[in-house]
Protein backbone atom coordinates (compact mmCIF):
# COMPACT_ATOMS: atom_id res chain seq x y z
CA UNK A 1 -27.17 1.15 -3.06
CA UNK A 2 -29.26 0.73 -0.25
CA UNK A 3 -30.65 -2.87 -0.99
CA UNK A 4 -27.08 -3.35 -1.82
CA UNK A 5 -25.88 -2.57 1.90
CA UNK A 6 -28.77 -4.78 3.05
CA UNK A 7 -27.75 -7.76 0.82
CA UNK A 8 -24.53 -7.67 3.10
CA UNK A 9 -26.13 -8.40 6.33
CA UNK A 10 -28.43 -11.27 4.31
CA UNK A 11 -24.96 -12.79 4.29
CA UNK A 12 -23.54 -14.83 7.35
CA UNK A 13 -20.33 -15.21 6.03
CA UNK A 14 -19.71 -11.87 4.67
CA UNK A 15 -21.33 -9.82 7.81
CA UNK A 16 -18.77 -11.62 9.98
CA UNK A 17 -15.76 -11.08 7.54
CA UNK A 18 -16.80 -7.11 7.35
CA UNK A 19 -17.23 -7.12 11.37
CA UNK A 20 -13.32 -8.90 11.96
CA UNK A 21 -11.86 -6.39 10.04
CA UNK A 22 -13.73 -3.09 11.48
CA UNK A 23 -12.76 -5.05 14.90
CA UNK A 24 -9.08 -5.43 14.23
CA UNK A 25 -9.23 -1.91 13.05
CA UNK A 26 -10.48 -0.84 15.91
CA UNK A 27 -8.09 -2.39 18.10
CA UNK A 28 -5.25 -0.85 16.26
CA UNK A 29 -6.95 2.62 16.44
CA UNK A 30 -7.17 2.05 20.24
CA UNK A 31 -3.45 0.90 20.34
CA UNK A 32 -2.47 4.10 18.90
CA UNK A 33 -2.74 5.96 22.28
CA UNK A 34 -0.91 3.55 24.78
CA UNK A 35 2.22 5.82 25.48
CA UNK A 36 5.71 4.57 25.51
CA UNK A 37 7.24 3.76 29.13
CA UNK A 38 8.90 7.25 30.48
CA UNK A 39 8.05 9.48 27.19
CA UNK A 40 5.97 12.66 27.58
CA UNK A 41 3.20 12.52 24.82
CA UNK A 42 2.53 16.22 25.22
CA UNK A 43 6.27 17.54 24.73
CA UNK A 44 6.08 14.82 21.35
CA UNK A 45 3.34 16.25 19.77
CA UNK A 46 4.99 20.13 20.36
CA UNK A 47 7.76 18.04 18.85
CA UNK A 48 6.28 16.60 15.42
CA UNK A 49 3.90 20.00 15.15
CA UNK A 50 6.97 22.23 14.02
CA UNK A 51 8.42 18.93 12.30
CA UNK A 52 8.41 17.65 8.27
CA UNK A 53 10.02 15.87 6.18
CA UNK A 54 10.54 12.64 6.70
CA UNK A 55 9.10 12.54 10.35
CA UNK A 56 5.53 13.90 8.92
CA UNK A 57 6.11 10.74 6.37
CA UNK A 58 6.80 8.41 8.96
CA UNK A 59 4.03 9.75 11.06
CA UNK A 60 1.75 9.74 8.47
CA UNK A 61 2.39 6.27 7.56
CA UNK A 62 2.30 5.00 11.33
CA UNK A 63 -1.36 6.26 11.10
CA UNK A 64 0.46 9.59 13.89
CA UNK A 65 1.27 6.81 15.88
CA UNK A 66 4.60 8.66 15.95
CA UNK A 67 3.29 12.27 17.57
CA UNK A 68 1.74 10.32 20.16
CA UNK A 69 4.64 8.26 21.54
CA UNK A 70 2.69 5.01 20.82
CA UNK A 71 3.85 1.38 21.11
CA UNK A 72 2.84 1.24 17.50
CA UNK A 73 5.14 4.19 16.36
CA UNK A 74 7.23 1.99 14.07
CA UNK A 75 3.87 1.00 12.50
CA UNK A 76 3.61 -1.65 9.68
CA UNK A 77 6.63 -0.54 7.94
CA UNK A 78 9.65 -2.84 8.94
CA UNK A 79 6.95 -5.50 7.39
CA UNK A 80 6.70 -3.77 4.36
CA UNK A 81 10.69 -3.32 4.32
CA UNK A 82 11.39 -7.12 5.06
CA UNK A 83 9.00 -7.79 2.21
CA UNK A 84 10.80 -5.95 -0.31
CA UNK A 85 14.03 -7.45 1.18
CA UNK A 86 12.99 -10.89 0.95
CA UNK A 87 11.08 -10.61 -3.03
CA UNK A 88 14.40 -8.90 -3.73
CA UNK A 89 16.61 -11.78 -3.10
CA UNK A 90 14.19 -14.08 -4.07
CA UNK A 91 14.97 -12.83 -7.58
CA UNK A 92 18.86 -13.09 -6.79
CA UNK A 93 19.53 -16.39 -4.25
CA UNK A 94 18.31 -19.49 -6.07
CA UNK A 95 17.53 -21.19 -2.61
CA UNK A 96 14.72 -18.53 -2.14
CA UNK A 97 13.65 -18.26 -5.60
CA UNK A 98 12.91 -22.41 -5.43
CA UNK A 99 10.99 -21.98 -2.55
CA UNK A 100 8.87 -19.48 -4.51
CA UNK A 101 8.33 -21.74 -6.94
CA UNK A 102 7.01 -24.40 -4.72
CA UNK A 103 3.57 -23.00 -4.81
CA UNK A 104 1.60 -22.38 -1.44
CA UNK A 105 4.01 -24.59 0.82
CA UNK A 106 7.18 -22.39 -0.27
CA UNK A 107 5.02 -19.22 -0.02
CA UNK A 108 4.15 -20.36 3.98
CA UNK A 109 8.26 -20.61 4.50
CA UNK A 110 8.77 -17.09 2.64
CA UNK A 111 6.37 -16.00 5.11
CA UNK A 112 7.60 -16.89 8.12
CA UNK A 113 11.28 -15.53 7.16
CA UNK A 114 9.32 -12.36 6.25
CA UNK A 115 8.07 -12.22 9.83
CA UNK A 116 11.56 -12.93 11.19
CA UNK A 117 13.64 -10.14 9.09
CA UNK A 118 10.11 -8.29 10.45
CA UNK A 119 11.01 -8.72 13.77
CA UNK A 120 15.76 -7.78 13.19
CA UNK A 121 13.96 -4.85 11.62
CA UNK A 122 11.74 -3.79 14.20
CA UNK A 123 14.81 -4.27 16.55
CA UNK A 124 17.27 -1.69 14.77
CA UNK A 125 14.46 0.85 13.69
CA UNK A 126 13.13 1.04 17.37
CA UNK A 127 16.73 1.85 18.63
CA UNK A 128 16.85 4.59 16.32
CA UNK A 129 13.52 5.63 17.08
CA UNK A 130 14.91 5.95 20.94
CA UNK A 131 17.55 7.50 20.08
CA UNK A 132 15.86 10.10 17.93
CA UNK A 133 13.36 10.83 21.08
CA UNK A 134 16.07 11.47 23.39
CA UNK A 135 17.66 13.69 20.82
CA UNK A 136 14.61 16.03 21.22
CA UNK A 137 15.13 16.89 24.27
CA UNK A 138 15.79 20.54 25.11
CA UNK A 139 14.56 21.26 21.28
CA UNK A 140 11.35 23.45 20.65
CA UNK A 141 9.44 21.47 23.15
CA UNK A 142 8.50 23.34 26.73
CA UNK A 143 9.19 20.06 28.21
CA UNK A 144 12.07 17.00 27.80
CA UNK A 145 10.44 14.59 25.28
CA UNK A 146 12.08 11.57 27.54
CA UNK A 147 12.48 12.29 31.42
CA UNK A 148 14.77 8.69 31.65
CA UNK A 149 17.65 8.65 29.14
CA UNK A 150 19.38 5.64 30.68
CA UNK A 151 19.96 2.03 29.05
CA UNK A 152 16.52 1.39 30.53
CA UNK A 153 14.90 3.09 28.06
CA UNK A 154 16.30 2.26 25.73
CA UNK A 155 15.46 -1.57 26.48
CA UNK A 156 12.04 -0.96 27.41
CA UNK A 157 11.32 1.41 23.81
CA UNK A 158 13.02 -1.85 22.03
CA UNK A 159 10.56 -4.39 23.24
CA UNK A 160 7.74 -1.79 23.13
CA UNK A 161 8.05 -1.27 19.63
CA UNK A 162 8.84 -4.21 18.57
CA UNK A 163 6.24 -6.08 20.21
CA UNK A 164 3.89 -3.13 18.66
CA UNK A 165 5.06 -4.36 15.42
CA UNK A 166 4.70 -7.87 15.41
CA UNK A 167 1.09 -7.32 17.08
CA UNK A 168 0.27 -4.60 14.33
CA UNK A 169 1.98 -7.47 11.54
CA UNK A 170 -0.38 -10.32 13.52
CA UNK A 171 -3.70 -8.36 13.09
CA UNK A 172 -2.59 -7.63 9.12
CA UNK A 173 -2.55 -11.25 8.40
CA UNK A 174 -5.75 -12.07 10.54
CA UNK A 175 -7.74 -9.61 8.53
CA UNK A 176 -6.54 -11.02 5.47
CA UNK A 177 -7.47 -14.67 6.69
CA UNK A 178 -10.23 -13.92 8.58
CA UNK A 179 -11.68 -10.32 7.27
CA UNK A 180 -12.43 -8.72 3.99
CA UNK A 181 -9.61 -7.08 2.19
CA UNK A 182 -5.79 -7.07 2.30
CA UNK A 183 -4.61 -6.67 6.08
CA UNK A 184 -1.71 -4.77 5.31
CA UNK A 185 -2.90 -2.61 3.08
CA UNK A 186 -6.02 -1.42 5.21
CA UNK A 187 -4.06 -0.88 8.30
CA UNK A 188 -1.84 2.27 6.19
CA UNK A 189 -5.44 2.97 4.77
CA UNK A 190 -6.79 3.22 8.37
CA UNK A 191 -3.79 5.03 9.71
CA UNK A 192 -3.99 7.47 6.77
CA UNK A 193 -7.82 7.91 6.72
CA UNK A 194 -7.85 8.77 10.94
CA UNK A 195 -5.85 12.22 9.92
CA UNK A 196 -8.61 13.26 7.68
CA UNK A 197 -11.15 14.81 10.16
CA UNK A 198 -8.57 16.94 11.18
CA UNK A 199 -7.32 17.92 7.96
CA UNK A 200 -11.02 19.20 6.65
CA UNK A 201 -11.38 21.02 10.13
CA UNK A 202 -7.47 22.66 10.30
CA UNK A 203 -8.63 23.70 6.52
CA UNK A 204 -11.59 25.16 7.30
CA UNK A 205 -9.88 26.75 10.08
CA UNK A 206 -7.31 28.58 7.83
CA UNK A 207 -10.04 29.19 5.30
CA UNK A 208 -12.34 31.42 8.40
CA UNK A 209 -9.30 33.14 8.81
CA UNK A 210 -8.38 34.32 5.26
CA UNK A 211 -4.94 32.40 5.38
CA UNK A 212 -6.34 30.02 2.61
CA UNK A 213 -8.69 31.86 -0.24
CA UNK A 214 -11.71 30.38 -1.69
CA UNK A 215 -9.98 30.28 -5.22
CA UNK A 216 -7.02 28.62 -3.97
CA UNK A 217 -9.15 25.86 -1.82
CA UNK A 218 -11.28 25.59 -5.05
CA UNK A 219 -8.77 24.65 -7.22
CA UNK A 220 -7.51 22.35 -4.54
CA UNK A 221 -10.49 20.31 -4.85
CA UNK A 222 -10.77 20.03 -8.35
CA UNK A 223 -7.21 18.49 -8.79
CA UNK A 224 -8.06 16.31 -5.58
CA UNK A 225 -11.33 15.06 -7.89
CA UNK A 226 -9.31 15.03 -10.95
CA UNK A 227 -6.64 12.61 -9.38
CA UNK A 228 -9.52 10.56 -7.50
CA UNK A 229 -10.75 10.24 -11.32
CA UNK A 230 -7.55 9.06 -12.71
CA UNK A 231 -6.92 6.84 -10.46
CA UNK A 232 -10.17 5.19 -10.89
CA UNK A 233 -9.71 5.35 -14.72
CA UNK A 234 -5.95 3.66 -14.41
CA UNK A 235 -7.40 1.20 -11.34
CA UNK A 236 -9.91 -0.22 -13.30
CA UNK A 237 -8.03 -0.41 -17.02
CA UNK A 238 -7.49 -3.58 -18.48
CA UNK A 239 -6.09 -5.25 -21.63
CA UNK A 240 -8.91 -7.70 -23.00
CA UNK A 241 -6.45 -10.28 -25.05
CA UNK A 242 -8.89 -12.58 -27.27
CA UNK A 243 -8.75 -16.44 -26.39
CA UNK A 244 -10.51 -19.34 -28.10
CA UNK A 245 -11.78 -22.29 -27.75
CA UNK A 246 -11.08 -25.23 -30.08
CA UNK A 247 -13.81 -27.10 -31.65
CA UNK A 248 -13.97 -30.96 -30.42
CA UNK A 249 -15.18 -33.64 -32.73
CA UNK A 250 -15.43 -37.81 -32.43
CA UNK A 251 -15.83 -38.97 -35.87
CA UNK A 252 -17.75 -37.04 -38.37
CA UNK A 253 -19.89 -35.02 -35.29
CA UNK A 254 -18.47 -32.23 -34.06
CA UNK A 255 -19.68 -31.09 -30.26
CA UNK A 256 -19.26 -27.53 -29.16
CA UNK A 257 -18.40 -24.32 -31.18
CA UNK A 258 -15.49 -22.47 -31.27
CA UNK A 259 -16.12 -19.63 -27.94
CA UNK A 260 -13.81 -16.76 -27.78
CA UNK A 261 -13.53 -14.87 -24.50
CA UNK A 262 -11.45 -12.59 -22.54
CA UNK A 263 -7.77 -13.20 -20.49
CA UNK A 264 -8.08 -9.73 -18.71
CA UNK A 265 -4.27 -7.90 -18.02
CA UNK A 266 -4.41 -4.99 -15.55
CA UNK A 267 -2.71 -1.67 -16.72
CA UNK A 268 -1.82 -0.85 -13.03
CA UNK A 269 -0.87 -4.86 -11.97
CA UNK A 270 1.06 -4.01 -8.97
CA UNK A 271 -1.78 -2.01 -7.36
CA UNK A 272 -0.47 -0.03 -4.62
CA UNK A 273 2.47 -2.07 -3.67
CA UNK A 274 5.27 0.48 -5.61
CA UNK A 275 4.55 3.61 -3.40
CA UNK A 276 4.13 1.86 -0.47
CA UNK A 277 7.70 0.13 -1.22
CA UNK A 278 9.34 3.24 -2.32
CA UNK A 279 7.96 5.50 0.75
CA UNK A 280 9.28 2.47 3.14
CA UNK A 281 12.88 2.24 1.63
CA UNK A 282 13.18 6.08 1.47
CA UNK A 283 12.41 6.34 5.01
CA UNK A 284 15.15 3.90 5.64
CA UNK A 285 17.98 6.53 6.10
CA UNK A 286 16.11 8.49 9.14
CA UNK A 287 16.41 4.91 11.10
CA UNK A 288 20.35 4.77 10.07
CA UNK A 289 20.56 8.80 10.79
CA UNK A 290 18.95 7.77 14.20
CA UNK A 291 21.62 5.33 14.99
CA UNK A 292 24.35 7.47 13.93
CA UNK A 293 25.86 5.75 10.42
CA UNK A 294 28.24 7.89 9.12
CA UNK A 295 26.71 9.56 5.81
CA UNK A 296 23.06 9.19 6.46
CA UNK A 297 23.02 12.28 8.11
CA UNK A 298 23.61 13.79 4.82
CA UNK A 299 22.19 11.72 2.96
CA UNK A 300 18.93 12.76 4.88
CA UNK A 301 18.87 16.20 4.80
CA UNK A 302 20.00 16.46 1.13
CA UNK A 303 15.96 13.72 0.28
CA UNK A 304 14.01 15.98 2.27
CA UNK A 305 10.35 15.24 0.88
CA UNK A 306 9.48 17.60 -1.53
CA UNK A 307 12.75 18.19 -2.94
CA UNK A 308 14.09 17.55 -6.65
CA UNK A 309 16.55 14.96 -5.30
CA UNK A 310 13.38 13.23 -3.34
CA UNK A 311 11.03 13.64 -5.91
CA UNK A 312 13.60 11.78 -8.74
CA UNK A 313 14.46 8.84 -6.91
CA UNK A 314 11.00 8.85 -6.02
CA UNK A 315 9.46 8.26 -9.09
CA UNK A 316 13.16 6.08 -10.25
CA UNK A 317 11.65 3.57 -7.36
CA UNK A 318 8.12 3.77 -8.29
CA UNK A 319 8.30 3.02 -12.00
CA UNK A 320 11.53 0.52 -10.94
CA UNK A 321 9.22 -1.41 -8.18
CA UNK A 322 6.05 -1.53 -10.68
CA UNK A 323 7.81 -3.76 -13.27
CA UNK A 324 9.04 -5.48 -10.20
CA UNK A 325 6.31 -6.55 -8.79
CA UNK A 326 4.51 -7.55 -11.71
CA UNK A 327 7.61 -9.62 -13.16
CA UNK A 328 7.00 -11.46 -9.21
CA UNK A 329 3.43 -11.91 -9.73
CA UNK A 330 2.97 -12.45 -13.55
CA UNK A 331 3.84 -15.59 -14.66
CA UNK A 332 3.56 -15.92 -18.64
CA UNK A 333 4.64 -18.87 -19.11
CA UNK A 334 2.48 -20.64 -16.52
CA UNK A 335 -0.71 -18.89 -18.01
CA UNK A 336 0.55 -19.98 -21.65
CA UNK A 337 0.86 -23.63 -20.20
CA UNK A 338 -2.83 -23.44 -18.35
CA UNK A 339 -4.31 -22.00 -21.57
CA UNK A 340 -3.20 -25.16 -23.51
CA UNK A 341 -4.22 -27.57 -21.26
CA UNK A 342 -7.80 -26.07 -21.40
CA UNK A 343 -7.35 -26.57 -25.20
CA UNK A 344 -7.61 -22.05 -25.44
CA UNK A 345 -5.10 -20.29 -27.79
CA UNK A 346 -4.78 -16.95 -28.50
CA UNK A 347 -5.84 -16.20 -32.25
CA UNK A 348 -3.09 -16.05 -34.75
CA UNK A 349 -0.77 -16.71 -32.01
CA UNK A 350 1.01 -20.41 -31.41
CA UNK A 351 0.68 -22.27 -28.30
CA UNK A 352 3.69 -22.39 -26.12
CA UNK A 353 6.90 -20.76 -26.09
CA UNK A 354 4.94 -17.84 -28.75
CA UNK A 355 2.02 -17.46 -26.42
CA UNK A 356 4.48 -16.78 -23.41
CA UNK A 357 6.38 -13.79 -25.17
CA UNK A 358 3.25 -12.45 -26.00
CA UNK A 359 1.70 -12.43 -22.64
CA UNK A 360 5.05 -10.85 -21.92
CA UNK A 361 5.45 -8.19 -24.29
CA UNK A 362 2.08 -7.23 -23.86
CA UNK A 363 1.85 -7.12 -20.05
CA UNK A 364 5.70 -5.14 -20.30
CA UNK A 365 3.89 -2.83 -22.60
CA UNK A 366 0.97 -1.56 -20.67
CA UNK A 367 2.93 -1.67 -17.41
CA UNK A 368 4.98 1.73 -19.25
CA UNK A 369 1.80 3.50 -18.75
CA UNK A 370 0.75 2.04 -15.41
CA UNK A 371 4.03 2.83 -13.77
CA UNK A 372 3.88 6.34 -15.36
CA UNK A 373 0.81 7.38 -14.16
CA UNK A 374 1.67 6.19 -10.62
CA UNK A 375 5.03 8.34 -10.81
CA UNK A 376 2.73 11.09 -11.88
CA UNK A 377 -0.30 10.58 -9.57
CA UNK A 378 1.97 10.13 -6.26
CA UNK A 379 4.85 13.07 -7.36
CA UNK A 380 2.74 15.76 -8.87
CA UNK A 381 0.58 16.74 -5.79
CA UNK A 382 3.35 17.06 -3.64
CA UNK A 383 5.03 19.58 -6.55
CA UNK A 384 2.49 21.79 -6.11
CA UNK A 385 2.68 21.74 -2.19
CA UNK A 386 6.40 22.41 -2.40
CA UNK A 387 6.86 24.88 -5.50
CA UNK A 388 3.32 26.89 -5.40
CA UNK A 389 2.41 26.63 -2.07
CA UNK A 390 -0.32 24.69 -2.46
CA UNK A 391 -2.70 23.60 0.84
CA UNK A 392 -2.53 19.77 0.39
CA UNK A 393 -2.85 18.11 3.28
CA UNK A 394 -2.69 14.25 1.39
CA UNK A 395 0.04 13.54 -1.06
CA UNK A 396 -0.13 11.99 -4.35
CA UNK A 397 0.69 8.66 -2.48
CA UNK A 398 -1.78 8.77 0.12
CA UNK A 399 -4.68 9.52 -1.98
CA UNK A 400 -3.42 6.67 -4.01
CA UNK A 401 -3.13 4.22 -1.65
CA UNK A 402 -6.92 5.42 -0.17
CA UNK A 403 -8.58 4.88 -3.49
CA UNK A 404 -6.46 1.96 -4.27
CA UNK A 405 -7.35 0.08 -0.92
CA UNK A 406 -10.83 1.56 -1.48
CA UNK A 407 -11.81 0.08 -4.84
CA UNK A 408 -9.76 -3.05 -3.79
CA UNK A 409 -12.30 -3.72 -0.52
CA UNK A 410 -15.52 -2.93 -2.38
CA UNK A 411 -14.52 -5.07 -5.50
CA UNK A 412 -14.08 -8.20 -2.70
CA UNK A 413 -17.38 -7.20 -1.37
CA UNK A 414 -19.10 -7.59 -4.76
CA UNK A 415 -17.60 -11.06 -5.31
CA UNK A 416 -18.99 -12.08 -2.42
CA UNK A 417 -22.62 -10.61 -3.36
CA UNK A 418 -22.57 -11.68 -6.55
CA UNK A 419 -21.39 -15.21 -6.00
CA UNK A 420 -24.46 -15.35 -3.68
CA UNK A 421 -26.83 -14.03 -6.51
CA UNK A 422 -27.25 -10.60 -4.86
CA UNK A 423 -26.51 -7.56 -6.58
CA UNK A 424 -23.55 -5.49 -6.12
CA UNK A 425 -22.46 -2.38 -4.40
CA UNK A 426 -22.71 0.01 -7.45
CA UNK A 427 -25.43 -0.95 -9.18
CA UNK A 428 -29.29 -3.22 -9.38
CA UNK A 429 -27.45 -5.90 -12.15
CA UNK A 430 -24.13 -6.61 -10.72
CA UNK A 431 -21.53 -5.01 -10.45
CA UNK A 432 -19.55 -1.93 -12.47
CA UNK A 433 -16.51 -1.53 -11.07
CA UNK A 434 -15.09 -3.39 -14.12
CA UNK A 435 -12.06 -3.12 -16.46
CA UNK A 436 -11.86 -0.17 -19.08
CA UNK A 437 -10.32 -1.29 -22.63
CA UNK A 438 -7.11 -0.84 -22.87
């Protein structure tokens, strides 16, 4: 492991990739504590300390960007929204689906009306946002959350946030050009990982002073390990389908042998996309609440987290956004014509059309079990919380998308290593994260 970590700074390339992305990090850490114009910070955190529900989500997911007031309170999530928006009519509005078809030209156009439904959303969410800050006032805090409620502030929280936003969207994409990992995803790993010191310290608080029992925190940490394990187990599954290699001949002489390897199909395709998606439309209704739509209000407090009406449609979206997702980003019928124009076939299985809706039914198969365990994984933890009183501090999701991201970063490290001849992270002959048999 540690000739591993020294392989990394034998790399140029790599050691300034791993550097970016701590930096942008970093800068998104630090951006966390610049305080909206005319908002006390102190009378917000009394605030979200006796709040849940869907403001502890929303905080949580903002990286407690929220609590503190910050220009970055909206967080990464009107990106993640306008994504969803955007792949969703893509499937419907054929002008959109040909542009996703174009390849990487059409994928640079979906971008940049990604960043612009981005920036409409960052617009209507920060209003809310405002609104639901002002609403505070005279609540359970000593002081008024917002000493200003004029028009001003409300103009001056718009650009705020939505300049926080489109910076926090920026520094995604330059990590993902320019750093190691997925930018996106390790900014709500980032934000989620920051509240962990505090967690183990508030636990070991409670724990000194007999409000949590030894037993209780004990069994805690197994099903924290036993989840960690399963989501490795899922992460790394695969489907091994069999292809060959046909034998070429000129004449009587015949060069080559037939060579059978691997196409490798992920149990869990869609990674960690489908909570992420699910969590970001669910929080959807507190910006409408916030801007006063008649019905979200109820709609609101009847999906408060931890509820059977939030936990159903949780797990409905999950399993709903993980065939999705891998419909959008598995093409069989592409692979089936790039397998026969390398002259590979699958074995008892015709080229073409046959080979297509077999890549199909396969990958529709195993995609049953990956979107099951992710309903189970990101729903059951937060059971416990709810109906047994449980001391998790880190949902189902959370821990997902932290192990996820995780195993995601390290596997990108070990490409690089390995492609350079060094060994990898996890072990002296390359290395081991690999695919389990499906």
């Amino acid at each position: 492991m540690l000739n591993a970590l020294g392989n990394i700074a034998k790399i140029p390339e790599l050691r300034r990739r791993i550097l970016f992305s701590l930096g942008m990090i970093a800068v998104y850490r630090i951006g966390i504590f610049v305080t909206l114009p005319g908002v006390n910070r102190t009378a917000m955190r009394e605030v979200m300390a006796q709040g849940s529900g869907f403001l502890g989500m929303f905080n949580l997911f903002s990286g407690g960007a929220l609590e503190q007031a910050s220009i970055f309170a909206l967080g990464i999530m009107p990106y993640v929204t306008a994504s969803i928006v955007l792949q969703l009519m893509s499937m419907v509005f054929k002008p959109l689906e040909e542009l996703r078809k174009e390849g990487e030209a059409g994928q640079r156009k979906l971008n940049q009306y990604t960043r612009y439904a981005t920036i409409a959303l960052a617009v209507v969410q920060s209003i809310a946002i405002a609104q639901q800050m002002v609403s505070f006032n005279g609540s359970v805090a000593t002081e008024d959350v917002v000493r200003d409620t004029g028009p001003w502030f409300y103009i001056l929280s718009c650009i705020a946030l939505t300049t926080g936003t489109a910076f926090i969207m920026w520094l995604g994409e330059q990590i993902t050009e320019r750093g190691i990992g997925n930018g996106i995803s390790l900014i709500i790993f980032a934000g989620i990982v920051a509240d962990l010191p505090d967690a183990l310290i508030d636990t070991a608080r409670q724990v000194s002073i007999g409000q949590i029992q030894p037993v209780a925190l004990l069994l805690v940490a197994g099903i924290v390990v036993g989840i960690i394990a399963m989501i490795v187990f899922f992460e790394r599954g695969q489907r091994r389908i069999p292809i060959a290699f046909a034998k070429r001949g000129v004449g009587r002489r015949t060069y080559g042998e037939t060579a059978t390897q691997h196409l490798p199909l992920k149990v869990n395709a869609s990674g960690v996309i489908p909570p992420i998606f699910a969590s970001s439309l669910l929080m959807f209704p507190t910006t409408l609440a916030g801007l006063n739509v008649p019905g979200m209000q109820a709609v609101q407090d009847a999906m408060v987290p931890g509820s059977w009406q939030f936990n159903t449609v949780f797990i409905v979206m999950i399993v709903f956004f993980s065939f999705f997702y891998t419909a959008v980003t598995f093409q069989p019928v592409e692979m089936a014509d790039n397998l026969k124009k390398q002259g590979a076939f699958i074995p008892k299985v015709k080229q073409g059309k046959e080979t297509a809706d077999y890549l199909d039914f396969v990958m529709t198969r195993i995609t049953v079990g990956g979107a099951l365990y992710m309903a189970f994984v990101c729903s059951v933890p937060g059971f416990l919380q709810s109906q047994f009183h449980v001391p998790f501090f880190f949902g189902g999701t959370s821990i997902m998308i932290v192990v996820g991201v995780a195993l995601d970063t390290i596997q990108q490290v070990e490409s690089h290593l390995i492609t350079r001849h060094y060994e990898g992270l996890t072990g002296p002959r390359g290395p081991r994260i690999r695919g389990r048999r499906g």
